[in-house]
C-alpha atoms as a PDB file:
ATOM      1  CA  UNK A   1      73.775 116.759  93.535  1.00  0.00           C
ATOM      2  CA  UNK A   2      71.952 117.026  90.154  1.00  0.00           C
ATOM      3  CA  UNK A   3      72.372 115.068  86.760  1.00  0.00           C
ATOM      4  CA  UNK A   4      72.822 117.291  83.489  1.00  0.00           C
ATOM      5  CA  UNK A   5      72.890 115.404  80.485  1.00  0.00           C
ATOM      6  CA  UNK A   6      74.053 116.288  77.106  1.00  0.00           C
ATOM      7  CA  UNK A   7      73.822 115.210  73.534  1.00  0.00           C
ATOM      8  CA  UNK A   8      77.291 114.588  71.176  1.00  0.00           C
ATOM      9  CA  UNK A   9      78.271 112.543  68.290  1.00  0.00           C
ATOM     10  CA  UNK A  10      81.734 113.658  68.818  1.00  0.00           C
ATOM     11  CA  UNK A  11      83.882 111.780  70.985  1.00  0.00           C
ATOM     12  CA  UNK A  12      86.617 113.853  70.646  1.00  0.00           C
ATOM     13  CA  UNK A  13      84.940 116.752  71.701  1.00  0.00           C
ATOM     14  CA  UNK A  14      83.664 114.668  74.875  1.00  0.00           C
ATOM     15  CA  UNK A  15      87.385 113.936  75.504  1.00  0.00           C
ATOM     16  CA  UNK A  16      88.071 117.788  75.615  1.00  0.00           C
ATOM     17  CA  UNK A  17      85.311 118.456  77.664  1.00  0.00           C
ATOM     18  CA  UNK A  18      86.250 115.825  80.304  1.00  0.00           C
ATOM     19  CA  UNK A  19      89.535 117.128  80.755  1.00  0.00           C
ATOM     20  CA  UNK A  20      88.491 120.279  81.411  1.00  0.00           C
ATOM     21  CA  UNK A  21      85.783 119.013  83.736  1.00  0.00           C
ATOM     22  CA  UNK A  22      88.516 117.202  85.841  1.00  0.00           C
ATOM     23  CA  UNK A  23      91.559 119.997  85.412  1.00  0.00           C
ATOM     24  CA  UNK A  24      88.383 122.245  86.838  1.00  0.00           C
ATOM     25  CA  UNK A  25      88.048 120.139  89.899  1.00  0.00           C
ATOM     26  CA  UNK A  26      85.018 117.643  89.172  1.00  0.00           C
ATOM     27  CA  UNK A  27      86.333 114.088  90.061  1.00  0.00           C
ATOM     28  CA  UNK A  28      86.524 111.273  87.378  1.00  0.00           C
ATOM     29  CA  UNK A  29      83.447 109.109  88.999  1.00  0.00           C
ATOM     30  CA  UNK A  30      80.934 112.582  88.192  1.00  0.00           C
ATOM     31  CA  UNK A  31      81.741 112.015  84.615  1.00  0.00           C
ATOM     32  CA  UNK A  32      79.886 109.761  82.481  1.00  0.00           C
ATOM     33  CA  UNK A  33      79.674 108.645  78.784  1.00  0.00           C
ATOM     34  CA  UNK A  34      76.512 106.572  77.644  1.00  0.00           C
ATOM     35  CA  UNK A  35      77.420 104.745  74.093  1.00  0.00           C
ATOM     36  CA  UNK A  36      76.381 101.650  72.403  1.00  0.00           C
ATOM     37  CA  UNK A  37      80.533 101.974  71.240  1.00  0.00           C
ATOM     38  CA  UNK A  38      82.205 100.994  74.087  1.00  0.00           C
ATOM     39  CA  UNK A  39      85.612 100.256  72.167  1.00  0.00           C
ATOM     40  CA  UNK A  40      85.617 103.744  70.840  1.00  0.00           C
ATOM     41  CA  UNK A  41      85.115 105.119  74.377  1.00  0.00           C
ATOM     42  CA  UNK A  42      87.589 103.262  75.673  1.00  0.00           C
ATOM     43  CA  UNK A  43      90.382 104.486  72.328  1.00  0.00           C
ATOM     44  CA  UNK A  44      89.129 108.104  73.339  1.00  0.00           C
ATOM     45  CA  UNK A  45      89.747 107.343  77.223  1.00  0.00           C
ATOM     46  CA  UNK A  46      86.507 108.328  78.638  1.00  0.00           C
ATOM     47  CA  UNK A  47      84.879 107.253  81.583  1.00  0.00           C
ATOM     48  CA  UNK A  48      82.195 104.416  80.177  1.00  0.00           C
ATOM     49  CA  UNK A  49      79.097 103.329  82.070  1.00  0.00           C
ATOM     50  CA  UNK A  50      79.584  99.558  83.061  1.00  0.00           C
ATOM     51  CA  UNK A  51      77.482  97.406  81.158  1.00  0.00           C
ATOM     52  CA  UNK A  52      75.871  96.197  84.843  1.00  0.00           C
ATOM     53  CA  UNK A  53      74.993  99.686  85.589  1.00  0.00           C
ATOM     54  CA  UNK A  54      73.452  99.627  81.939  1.00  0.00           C
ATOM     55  CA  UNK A  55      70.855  97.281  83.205  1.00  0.00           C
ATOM     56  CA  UNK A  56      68.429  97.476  85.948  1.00  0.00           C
ATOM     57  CA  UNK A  57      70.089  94.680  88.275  1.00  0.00           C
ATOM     58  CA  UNK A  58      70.309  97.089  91.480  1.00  0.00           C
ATOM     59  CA  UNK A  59      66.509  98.381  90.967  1.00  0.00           C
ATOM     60  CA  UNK A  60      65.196  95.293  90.880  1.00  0.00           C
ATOM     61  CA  UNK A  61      67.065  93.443  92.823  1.00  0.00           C
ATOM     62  CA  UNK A  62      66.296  95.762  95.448  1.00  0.00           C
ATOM     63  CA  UNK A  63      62.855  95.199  94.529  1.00  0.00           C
ATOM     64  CA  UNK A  64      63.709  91.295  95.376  1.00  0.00           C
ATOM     65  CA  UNK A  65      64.695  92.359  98.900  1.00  0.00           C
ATOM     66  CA  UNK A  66      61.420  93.717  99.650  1.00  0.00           C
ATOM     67  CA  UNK A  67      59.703  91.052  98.558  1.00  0.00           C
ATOM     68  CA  UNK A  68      62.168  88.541 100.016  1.00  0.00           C
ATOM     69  CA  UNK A  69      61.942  90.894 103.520  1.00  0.00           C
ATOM     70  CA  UNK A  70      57.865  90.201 103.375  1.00  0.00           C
ATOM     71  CA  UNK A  71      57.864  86.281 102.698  1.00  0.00           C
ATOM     72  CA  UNK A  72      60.269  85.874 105.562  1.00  0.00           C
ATOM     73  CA  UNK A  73      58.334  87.832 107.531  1.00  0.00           C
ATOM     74  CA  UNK A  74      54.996  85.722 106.490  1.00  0.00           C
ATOM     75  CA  UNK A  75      56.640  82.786 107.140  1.00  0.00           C
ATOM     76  CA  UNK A  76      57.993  83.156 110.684  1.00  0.00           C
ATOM     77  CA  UNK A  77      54.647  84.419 111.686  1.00  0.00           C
ATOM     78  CA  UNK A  78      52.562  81.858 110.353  1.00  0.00           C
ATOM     79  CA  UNK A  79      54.968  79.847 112.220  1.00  0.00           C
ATOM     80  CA  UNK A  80      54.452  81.432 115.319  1.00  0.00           C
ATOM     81  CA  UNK A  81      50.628  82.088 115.307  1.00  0.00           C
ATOM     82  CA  UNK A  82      50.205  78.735 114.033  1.00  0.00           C
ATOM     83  CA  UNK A  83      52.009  77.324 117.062  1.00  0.00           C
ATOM     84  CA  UNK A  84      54.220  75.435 114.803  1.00  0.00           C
ATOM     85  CA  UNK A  85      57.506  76.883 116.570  1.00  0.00           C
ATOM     86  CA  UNK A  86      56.672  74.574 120.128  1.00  0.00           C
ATOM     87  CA  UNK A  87      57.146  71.257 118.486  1.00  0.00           C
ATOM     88  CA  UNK A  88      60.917  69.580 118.964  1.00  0.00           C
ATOM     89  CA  UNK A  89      62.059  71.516 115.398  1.00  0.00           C
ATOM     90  CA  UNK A  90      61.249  74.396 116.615  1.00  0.00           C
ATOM     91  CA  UNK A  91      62.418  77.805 114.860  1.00  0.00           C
ATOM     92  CA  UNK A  92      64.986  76.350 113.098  1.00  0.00           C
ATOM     93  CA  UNK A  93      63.381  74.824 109.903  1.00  0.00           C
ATOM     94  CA  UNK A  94      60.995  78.016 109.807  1.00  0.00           C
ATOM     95  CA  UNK A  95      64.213  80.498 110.213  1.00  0.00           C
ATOM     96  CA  UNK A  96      65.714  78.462 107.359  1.00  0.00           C
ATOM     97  CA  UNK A  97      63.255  78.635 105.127  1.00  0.00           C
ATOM     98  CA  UNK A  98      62.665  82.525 105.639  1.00  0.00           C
ATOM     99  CA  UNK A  99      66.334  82.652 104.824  1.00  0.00           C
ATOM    100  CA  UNK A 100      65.932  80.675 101.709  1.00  0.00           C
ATOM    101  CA  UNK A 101      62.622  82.919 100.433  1.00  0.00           C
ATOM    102  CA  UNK A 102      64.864  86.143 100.877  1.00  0.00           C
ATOM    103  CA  UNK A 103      67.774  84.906  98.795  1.00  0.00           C
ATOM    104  CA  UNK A 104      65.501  83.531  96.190  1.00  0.00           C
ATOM    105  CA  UNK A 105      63.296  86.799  95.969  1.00  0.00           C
ATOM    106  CA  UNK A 106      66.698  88.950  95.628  1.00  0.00           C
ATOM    107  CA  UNK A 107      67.812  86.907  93.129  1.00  0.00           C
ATOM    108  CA  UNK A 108      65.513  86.487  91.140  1.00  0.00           C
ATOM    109  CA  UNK A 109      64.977  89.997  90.899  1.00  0.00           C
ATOM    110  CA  UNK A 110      68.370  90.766  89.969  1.00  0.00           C
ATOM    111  CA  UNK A 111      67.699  87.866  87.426  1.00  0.00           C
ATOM    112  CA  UNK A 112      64.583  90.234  85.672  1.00  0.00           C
ATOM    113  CA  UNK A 113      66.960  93.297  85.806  1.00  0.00           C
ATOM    114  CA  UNK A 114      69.793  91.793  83.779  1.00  0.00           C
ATOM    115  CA  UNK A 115      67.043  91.263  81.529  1.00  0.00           C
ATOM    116  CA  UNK A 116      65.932  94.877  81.369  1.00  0.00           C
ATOM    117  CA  UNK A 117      67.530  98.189  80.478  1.00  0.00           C
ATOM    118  CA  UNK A 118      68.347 101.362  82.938  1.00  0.00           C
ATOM    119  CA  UNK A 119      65.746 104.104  83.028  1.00  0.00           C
ATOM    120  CA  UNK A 120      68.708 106.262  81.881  1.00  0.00           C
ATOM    121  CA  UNK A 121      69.241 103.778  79.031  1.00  0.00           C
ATOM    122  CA  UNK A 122      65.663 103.879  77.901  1.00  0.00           C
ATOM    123  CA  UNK A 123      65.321 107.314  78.475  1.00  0.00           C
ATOM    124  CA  UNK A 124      67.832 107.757  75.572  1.00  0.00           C
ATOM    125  CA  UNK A 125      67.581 104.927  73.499  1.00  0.00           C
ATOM    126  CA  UNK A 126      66.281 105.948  70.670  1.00  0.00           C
ATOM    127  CA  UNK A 127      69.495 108.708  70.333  1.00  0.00           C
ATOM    128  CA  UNK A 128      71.736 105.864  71.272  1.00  0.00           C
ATOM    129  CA  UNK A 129      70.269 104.412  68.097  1.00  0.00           C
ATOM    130  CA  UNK A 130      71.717 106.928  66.214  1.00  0.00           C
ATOM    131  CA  UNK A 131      74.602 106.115  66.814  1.00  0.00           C
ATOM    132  CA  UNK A 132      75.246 109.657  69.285  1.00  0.00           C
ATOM    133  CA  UNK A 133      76.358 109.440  72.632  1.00  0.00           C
ATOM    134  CA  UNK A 134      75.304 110.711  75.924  1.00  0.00           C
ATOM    135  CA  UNK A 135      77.684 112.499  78.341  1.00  0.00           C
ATOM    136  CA  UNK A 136      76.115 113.320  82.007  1.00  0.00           C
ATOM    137  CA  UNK A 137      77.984 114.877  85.088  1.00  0.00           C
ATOM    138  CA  UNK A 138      76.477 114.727  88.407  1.00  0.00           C
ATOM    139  CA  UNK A 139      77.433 118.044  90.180  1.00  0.00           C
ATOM    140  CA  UNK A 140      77.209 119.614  93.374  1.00  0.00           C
ATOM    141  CA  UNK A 141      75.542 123.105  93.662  1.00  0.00           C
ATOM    142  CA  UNK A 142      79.283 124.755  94.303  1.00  0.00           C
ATOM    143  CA  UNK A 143      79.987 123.296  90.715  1.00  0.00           C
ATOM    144  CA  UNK A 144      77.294 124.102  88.523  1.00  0.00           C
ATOM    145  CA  UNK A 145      79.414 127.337  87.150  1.00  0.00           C
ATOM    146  CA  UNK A 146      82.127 125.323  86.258  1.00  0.00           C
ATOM    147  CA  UNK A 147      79.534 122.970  84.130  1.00  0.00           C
ATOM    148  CA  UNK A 148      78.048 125.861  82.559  1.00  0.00           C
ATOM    149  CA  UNK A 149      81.570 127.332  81.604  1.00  0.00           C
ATOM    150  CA  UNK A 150      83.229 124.354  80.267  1.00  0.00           C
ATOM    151  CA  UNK A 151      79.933 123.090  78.249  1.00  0.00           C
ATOM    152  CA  UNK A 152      79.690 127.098  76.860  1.00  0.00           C
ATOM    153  CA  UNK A 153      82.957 126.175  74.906  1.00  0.00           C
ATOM    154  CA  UNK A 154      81.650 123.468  73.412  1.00  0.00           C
ATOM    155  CA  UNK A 155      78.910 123.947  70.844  1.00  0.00           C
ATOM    156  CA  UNK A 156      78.720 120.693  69.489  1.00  0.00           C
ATOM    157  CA  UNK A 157      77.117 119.309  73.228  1.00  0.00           C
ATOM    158  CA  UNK A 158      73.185 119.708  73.003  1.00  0.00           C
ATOM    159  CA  UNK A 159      71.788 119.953  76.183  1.00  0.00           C
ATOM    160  CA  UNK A 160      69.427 117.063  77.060  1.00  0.00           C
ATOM    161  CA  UNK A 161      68.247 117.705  80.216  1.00  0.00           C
ATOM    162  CA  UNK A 162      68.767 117.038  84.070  1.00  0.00           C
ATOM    163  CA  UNK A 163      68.023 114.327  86.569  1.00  0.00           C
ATOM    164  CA  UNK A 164      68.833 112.922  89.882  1.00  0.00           C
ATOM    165  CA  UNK A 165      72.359 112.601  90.496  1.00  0.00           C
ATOM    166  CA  UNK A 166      74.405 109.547  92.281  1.00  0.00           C
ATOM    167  CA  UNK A 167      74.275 110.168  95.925  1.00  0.00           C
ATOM    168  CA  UNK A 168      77.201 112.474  97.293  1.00  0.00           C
ATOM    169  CA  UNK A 169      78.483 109.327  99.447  1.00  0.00           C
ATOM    170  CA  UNK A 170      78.162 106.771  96.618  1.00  0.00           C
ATOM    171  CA  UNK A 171      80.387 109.314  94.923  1.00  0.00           C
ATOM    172  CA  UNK A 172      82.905 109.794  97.455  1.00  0.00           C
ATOM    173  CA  UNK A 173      83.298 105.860  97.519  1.00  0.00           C
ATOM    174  CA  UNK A 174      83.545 105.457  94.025  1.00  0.00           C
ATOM    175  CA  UNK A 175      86.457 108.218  94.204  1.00  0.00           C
ATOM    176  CA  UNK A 176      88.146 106.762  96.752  1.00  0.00           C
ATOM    177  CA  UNK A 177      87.946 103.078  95.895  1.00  0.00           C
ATOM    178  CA  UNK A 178      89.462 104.626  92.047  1.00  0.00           C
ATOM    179  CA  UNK A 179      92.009 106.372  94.154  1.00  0.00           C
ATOM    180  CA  UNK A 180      92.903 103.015  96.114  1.00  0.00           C
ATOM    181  CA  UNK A 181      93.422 101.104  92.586  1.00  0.00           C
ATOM    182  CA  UNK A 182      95.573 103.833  91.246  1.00  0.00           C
ATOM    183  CA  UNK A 183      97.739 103.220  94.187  1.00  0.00           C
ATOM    184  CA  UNK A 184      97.467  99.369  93.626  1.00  0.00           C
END
């Protein structure tokens, strides 16, 4: 899947657009707007990035994993090339201290990303400051022609580039946990 992004300072327009998108066959969860007016996307009933996926929590807490991963590591084999393991504790305090390194280390790094913007978000920041918006769609090859036909329609979208999309499977769970709270 690939990432186009566009440029608008009309949310109406964006509104248009993602019906068409999602009459055309591109699911809801493809469909992004990024604003610093979240109560005017929400009047205009567009599909909002979260304020968690705003910030870099997932990045760097996934940073904190790795980090986490390696002090465990370090400490259960000090533990065992230090011989440390054959007294009457044994593993136990070792394992539970390994356990208690990892959970720090993630958290901590999800800590710093709460702290930090998305590289989307910084990426367009200074356009956000002007008070446009950004509107991205993550599409599959078999869809680019209906992106280039709907966006053709609409003049007032500049186009702003492409990235890497949302994996395929993280956006077939995202569509089918939506579908599951529709039915809810």
């Amino acid at each position: 899947m690939q990432r186009h992004y566009y440029i608008s300072d009309n949310l109406k327009d964006l509104e248009k657009v993602e019906d068409e998108l999602e009459s055309q066959g591109i699911d809801h969860e493809q469909i992004h707007v990024l604003s610093e007016r979240d109560a005017d996307i929400e009047h205009y009933h567009l599909h909002d990035v979260s304020s968690v996926m705003k910030r870099d929590m997932l990045h760097s807490g996934l940073i904190g994993v790795g980090i986490g991963l390696a002090l465990a590591a370090l400490v259960m084999l000090v533990a065992w090339f230090s011989g440390w393991t054959g007294t009457a504790a044994g593993w136990i305090p070792f394992i539970f201290l390994a356990i208690a390194l990892f959970g720090f280390s993630v958290w901590e790094g999800s800590l710093f990303g709460i702290q930090t913007p998305n590289a989307v978000v910084k990426r367009f920041q200074p356009t956000l400051d002007e008070g446009k918006h950004v509107f991205f769609v993550d599409v599959k090859p078999a869809q680019e022609a209906i992106l280039s036909r709907v966006v053709s329609h609409h003049p007032l979208l500049r186009i702003a580039g492409t990235g890497q999309a949302t994996p395929d499977w993280a956006e077939g769970l995202q569509h089918r946990l939506h579908q599951i709270r529709r039915m809810i």
